[in-house]
Protein backbone atom coordinates (compact mmCIF):
# COMPACT_ATOMS: atom_id res chain seq x y z
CA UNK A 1 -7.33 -26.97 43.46
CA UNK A 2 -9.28 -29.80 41.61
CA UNK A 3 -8.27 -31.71 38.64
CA UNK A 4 -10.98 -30.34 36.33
CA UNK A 5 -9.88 -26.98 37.51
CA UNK A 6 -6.08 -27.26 36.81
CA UNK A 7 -7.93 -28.88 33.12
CA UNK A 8 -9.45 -25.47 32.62
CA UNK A 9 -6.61 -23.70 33.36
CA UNK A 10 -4.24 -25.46 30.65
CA UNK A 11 -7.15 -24.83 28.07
CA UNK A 12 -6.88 -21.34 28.52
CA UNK A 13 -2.55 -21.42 27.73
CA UNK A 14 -2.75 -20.15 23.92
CA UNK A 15 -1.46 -22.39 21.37
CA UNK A 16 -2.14 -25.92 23.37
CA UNK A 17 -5.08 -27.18 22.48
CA UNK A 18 -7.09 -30.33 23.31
CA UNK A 19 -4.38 -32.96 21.43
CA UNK A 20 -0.76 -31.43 22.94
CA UNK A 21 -3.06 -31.59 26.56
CA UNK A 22 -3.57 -35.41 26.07
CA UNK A 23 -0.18 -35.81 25.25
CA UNK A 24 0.93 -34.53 28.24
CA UNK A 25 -2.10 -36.21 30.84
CA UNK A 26 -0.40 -39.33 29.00
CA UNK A 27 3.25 -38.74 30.34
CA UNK A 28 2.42 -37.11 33.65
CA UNK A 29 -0.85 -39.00 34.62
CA UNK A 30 -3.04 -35.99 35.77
CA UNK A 31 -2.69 -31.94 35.02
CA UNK A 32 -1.88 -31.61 39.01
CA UNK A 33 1.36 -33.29 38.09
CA UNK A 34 1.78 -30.81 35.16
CA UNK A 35 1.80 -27.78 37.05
CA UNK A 36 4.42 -28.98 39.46
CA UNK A 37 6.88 -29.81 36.68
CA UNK A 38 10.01 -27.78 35.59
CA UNK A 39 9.89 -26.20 32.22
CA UNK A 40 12.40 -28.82 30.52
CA UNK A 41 10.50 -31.83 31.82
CA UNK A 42 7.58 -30.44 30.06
CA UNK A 43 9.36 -29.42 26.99
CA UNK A 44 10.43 -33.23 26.33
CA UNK A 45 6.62 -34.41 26.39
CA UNK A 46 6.02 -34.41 21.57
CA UNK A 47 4.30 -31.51 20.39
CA UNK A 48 5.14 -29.40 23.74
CA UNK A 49 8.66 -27.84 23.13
CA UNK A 50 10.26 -24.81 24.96
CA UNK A 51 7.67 -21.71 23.99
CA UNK A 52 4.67 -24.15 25.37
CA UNK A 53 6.51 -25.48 28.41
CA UNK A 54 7.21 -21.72 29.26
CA UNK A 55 3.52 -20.86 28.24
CA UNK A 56 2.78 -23.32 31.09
CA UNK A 57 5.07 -22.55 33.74
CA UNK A 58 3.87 -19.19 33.31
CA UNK A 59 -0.06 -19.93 34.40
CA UNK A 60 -0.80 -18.44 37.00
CA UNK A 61 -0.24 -15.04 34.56
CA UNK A 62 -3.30 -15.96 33.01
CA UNK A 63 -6.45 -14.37 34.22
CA UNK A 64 -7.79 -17.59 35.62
CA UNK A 65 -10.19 -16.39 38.70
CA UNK A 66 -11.93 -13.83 36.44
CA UNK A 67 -12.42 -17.65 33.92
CA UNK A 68 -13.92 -19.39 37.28
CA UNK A 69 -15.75 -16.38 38.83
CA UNK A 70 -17.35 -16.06 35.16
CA UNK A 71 -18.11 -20.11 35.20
CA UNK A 72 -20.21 -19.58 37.90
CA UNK A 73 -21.59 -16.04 37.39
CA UNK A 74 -23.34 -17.30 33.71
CA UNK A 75 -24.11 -20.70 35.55
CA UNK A 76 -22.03 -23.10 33.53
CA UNK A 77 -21.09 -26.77 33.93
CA UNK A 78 -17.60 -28.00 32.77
CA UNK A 79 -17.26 -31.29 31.64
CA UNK A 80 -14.01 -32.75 31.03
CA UNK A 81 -13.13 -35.66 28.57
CA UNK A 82 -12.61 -38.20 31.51
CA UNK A 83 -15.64 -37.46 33.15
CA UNK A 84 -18.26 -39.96 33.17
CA UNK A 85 -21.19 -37.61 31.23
CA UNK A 86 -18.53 -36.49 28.82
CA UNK A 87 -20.52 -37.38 25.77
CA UNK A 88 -19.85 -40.38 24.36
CA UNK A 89 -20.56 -39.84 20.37
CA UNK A 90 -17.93 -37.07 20.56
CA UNK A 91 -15.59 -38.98 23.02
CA UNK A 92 -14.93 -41.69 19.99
CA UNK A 93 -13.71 -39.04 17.67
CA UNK A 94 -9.75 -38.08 16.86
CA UNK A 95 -9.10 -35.39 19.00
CA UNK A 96 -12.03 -34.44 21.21
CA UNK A 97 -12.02 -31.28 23.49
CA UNK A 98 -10.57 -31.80 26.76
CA UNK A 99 -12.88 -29.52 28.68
CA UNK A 100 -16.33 -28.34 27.00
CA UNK A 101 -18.38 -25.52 28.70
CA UNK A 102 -22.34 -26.12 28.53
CA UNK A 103 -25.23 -23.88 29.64
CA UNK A 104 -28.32 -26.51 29.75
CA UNK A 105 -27.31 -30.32 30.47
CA UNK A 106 -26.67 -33.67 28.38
CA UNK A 107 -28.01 -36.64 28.67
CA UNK A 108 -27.79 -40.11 27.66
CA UNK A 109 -31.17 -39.97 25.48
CA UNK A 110 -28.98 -37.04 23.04
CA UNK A 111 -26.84 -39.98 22.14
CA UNK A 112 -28.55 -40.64 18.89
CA UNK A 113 -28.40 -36.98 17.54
CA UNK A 114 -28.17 -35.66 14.09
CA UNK A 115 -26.31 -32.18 12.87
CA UNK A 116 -28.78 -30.38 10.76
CA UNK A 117 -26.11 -27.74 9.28
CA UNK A 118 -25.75 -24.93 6.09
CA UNK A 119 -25.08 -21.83 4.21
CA UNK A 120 -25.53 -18.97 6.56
CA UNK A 121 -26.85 -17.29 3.22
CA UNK A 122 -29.57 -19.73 2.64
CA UNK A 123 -32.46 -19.40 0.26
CA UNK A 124 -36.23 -19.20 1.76
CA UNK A 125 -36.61 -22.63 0.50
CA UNK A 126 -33.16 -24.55 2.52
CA UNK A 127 -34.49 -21.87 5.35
CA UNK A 128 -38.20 -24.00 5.23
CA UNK A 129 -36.45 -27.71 4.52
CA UNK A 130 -34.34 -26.75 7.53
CA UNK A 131 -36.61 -26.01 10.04
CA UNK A 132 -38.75 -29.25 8.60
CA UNK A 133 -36.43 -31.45 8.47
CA UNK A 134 -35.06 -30.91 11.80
CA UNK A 135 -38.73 -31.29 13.91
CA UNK A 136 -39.24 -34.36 12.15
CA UNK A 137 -35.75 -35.49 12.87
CA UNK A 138 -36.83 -34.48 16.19
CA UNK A 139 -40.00 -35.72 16.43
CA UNK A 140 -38.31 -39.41 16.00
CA UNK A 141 -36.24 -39.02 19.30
CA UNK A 142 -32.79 -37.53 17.49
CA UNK A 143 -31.69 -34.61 19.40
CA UNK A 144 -30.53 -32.04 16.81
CA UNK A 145 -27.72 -30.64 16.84
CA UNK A 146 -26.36 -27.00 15.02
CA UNK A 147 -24.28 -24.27 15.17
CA UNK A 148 -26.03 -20.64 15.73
CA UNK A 149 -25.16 -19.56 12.76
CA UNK A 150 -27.46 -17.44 10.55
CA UNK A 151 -29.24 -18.86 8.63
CA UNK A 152 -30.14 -22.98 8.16
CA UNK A 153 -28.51 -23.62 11.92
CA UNK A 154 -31.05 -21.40 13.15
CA UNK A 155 -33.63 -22.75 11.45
CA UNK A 156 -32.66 -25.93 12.70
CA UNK A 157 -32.64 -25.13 15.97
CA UNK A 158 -36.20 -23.42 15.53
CA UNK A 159 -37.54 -26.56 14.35
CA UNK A 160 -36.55 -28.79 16.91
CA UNK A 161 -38.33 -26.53 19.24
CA UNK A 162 -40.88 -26.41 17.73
CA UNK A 163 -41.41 -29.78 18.29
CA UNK A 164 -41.18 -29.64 21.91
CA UNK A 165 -37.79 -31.79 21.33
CA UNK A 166 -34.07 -31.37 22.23
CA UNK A 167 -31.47 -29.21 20.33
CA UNK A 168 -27.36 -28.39 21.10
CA UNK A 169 -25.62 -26.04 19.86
CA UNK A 170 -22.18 -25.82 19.45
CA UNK A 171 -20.20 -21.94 19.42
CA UNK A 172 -17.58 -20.98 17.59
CA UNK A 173 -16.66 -18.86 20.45
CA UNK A 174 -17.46 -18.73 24.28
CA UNK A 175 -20.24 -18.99 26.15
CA UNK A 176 -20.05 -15.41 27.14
CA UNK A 177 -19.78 -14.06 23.61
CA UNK A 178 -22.90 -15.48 21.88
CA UNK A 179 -22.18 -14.93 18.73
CA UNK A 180 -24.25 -13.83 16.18
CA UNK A 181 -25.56 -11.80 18.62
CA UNK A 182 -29.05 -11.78 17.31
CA UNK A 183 -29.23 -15.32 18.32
CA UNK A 184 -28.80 -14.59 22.34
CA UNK A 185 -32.72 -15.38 23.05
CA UNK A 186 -32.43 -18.24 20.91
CA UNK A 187 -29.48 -19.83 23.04
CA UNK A 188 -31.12 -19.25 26.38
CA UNK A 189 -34.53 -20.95 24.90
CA UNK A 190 -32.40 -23.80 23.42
CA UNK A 191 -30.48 -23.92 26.99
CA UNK A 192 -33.95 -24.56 28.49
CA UNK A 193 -34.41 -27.73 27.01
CA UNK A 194 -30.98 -29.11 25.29
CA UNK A 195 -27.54 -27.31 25.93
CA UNK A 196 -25.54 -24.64 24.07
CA UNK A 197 -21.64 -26.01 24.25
CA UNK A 198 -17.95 -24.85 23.46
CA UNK A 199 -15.00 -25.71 24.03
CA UNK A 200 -13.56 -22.34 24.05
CA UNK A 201 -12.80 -20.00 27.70
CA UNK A 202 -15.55 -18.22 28.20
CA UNK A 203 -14.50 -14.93 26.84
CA UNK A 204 -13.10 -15.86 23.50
CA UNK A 205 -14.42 -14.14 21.01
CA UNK A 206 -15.76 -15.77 17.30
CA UNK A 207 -12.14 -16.05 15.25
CA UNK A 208 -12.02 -17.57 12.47
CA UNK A 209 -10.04 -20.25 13.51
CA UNK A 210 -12.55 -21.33 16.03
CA UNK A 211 -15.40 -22.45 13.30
CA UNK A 212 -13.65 -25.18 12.06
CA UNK A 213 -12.87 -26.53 15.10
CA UNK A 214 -16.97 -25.94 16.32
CA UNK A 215 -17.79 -27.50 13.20
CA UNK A 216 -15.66 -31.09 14.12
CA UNK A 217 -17.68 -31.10 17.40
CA UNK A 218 -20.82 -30.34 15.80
CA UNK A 219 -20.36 -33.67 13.75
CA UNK A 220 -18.49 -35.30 16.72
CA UNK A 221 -21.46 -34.93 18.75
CA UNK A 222 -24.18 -36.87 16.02
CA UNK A 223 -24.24 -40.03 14.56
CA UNK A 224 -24.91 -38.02 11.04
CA UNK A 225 -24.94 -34.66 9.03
CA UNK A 226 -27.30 -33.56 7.11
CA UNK A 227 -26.26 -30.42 5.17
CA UNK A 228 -29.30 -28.86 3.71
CA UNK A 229 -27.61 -26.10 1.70
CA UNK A 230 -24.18 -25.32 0.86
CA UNK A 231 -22.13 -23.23 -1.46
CA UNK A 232 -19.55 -24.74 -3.17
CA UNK A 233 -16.74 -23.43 -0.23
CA UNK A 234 -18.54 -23.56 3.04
CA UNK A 235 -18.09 -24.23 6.40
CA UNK A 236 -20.76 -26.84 6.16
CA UNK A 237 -19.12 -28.91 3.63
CA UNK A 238 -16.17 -28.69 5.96
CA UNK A 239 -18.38 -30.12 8.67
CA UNK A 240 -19.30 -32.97 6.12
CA UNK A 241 -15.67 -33.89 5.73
CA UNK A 242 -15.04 -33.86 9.37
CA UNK A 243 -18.38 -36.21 9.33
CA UNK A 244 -16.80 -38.78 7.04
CA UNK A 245 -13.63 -38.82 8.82
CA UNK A 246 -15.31 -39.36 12.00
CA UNK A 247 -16.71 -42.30 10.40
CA UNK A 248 -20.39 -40.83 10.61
CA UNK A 249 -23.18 -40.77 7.84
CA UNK A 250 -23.41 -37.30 5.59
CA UNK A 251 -26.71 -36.39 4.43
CA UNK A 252 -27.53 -33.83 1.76
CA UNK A 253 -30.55 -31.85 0.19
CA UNK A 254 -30.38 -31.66 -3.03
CA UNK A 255 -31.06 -28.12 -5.08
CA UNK A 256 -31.84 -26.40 -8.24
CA UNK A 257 -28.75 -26.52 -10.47
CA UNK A 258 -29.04 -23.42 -10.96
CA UNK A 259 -28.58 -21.92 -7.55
CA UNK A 260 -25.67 -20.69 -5.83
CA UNK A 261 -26.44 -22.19 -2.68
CA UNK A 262 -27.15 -25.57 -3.36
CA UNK A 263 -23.53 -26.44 -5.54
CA UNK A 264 -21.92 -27.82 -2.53
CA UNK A 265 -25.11 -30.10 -1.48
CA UNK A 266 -25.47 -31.17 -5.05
CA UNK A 267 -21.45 -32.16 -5.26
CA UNK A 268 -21.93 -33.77 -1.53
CA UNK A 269 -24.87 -36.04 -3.85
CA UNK A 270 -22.72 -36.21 -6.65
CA UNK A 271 -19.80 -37.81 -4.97
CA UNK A 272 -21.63 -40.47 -2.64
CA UNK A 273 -23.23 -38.68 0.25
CA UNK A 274 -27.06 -40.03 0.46
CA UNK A 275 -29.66 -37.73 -1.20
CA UNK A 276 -32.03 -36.63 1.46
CA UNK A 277 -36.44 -35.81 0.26
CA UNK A 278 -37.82 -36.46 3.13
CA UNK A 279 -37.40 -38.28 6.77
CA UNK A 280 -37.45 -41.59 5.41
CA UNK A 281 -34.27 -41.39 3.72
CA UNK A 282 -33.00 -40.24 7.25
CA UNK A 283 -34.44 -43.44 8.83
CA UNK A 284 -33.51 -45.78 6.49
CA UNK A 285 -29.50 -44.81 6.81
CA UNK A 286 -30.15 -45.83 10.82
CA UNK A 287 -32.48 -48.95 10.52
CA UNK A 288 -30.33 -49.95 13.54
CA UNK A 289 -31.66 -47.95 16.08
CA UNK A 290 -35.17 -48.32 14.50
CA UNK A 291 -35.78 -51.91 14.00
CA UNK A 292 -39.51 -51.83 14.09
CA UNK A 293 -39.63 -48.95 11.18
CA UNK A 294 -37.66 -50.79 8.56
CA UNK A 295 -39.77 -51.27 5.60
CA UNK A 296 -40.25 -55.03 4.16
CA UNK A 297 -37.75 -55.10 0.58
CA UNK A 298 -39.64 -57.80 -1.57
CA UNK A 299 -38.00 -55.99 -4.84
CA UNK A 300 -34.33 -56.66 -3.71
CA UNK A 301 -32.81 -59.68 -4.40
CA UNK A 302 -31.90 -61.97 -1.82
CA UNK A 303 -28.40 -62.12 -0.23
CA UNK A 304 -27.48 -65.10 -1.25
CA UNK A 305 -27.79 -64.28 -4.94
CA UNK A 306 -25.90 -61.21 -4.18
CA UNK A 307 -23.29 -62.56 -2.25
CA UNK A 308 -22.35 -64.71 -5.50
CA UNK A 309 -21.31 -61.66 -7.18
CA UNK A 310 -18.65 -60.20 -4.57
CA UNK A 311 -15.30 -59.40 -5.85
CA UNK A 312 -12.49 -61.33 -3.95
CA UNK A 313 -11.49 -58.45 -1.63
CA UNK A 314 -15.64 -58.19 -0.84
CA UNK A 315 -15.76 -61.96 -0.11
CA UNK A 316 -13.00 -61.87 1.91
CA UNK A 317 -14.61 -58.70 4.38
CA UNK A 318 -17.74 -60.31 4.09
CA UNK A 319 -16.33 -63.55 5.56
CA UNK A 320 -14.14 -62.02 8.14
CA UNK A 321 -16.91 -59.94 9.37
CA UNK A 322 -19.36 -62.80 10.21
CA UNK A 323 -21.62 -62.54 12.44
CA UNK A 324 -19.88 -59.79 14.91
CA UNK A 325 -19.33 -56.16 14.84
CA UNK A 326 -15.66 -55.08 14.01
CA UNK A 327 -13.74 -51.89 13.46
CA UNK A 328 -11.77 -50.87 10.65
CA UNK A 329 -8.69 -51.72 12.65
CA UNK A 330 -9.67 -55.32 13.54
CA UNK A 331 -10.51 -55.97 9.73
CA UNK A 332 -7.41 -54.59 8.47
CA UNK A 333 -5.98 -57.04 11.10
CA UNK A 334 -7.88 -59.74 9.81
CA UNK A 335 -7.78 -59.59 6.16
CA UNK A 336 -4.26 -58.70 5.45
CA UNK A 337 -6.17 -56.05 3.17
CA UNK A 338 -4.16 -52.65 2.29
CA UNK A 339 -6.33 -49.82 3.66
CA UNK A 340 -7.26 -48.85 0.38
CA UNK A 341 -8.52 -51.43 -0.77
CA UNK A 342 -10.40 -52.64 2.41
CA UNK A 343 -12.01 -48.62 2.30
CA UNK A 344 -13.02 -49.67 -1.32
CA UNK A 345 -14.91 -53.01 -0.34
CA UNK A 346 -16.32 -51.83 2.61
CA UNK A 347 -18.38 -49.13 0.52
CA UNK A 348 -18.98 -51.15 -2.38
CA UNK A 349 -20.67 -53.87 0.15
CA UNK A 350 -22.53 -50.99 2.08
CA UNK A 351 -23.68 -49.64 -1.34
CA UNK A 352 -24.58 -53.45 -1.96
CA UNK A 353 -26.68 -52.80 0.83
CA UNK A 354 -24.49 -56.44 2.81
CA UNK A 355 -22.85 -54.62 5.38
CA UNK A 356 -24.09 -51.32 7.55
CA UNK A 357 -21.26 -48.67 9.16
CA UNK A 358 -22.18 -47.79 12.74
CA UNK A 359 -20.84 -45.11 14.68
CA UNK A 360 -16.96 -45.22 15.35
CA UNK A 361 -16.11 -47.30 12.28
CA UNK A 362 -17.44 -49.74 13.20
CA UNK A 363 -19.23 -52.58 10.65
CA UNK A 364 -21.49 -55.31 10.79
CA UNK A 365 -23.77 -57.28 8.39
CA UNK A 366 -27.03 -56.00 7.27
């Protein structure tokens, strides 16, 4: 048996999950070298305990052929996390999948991709800013990336389509349970040209435990999220906050005050997330990957006359930053700043408009 195989098999043992798997490829070295150990080795590995180690010992219970024989009956690739076209946006987060199932393929061109996401009960007008928003997102060379949901991920999907352009989307369940199943013709088409992904066995059905975990690999996967519209609990506001963990840009459309669906977007606004009209707001928060659209500023002052008015803690980030790209980590390291307080100059500098946030947490100077 392969290594990716004996991968699949431990993501089908209930209760394991993509974090207590790493822990143990970490002790052991490969998941070969799980399989052959005794239940108490296993049980010492953090996180694992006796109920898991048994869970393990126990595999070949589970209904593992019937997983492979279905792999290859609905034509699906496997990609593990330390395979080489693993992709790399989602590869940089926390705790990314071990194995993810795709019908369609990745490439290297989806690494600049945005998350167009919102309410499943959207109003016609989030439905029409969805599907817009996403073929000119598109239409730029982002690949766009949603969940099948009802509503503004379908639209979003639609719309990248429609631009002859690439689209992912990421299931809540497996890729043998498209779920909602209205949306089965849409996830062959968007198969055709992009990939529909999860990282669940290919039976499991669409509990609601799975969504947020789709929803941290729908923002794993892009450099940004824009949430078009949201009610004040949704699961695209959850995908925002996954977003800004991941150290990724969140987007948002604003909305009438008076509707329903548009109170989460509007608080998104409210508390800091940039306010998205049109594409060029899009564009401008990723000037980096589009040097030759970035609009001449003759209104803003120069940086030197900004840079006199830095706090201490901003000239000190600003001067340990120099002329290099650094992560969170390495400034912390270099400043001597409390977290805190480094998190609260590095916005007030980006807001300054001194310093741009890449992907990964990663800063340099504008």
């Amino acid at each position: 048996m392969e290594e990716r195989e004996y991968l699949v098999i431990l993501n089908l043992v209930r209760g394991l999950g993509p974090a207590r798997i790493r822990n143990l490829m970490a002790h052991f070295g490969s998941a070969a070298e799980i399989f052959r150990r005794p239940a108490p080795d296993l049980s010492r590995v953090p996180g694992i305990g006796a109920h898991l180690s048994r869970a393990i010992r126990r595999w070949e219970e589970l209904d593992y052929a019937e997983e492979f024989r279905l792999i290859e009956k609905l034509g699906l690739e496997v990609l593990t996390v330390f395979d080489p076209g693993y992709p790399a946006n989602l590869k940089e987060i926390y705790d990314p999948p071990v194995v993810l199932y795709l019908k369609g393929s990745l490439i290297p061109e989806d690494r600049p991709a945005l998350a167009v996401v919102g309410s499943r009960r959207a109003s016609r007008y989030g439905l029409q800013a969805a599907r817009k928003l996403a073929a000119d997102i598109a239409a730029r060379g982002f690949t766009v990336v949603s969940g099948l949901a009802r509503g503004i991920d379908t639209e979003a999907h639609r719309g990248a389509l429609a631009a002859s352009c690439r689209t992912l989307a990421v299931l809540g369940s497996g890729l043998g349970n498209i779920y909602p199943g209205e949306n089965r013709e849409l996830a062959e088409e968007i198969a055709r040209s992009g990939a529909v992904i999860s990282e669940f066995p290919v039976r499991a059905v669409p509990d609601r435990q799975n969504f947020p975990l789709r929803n941290r690999v729908v923002s794993g996967l892009s450099l940004g999220t824009v949430v078009v519209e949201a009610a004040e609990r949704s699961g695209a506001l959850i995908t925002a906050r996954l977003a800004m963990e991941q150290g990724r840009a969140v987007m948002a459309v604003p909305g009438r005050i008076d509707s329903y669906s548009a109170r989460g977007t509007n608080a998104l606004i409210r508390d800091g997330a940039k306010m998205v009209s049109g594409i060029e707001d899009i564009l401008g928060e990723f000037e980096y990957l589009f040097p030759e659209l970035r609009p001449p500023s003759p209104e803003a002052p120069p940086a030197s006359r900004r840079l006199e008015n830095l706090s201490p803690g901003e000239k000190l980030v600003w001067e340990a930053l120099g002329e290099e790209e650094m992560s969170m980590e390495d400034l912390l390291a270099r400043t001597g700043l409390p977290s805190p307080s480094l998190s609260a100059a590095l916005l007030s500098l980006e807001l300054k408009r001194l310093i741009k946030r890449l992907p990964g947490k990663v800063f340099i100077r504008s």
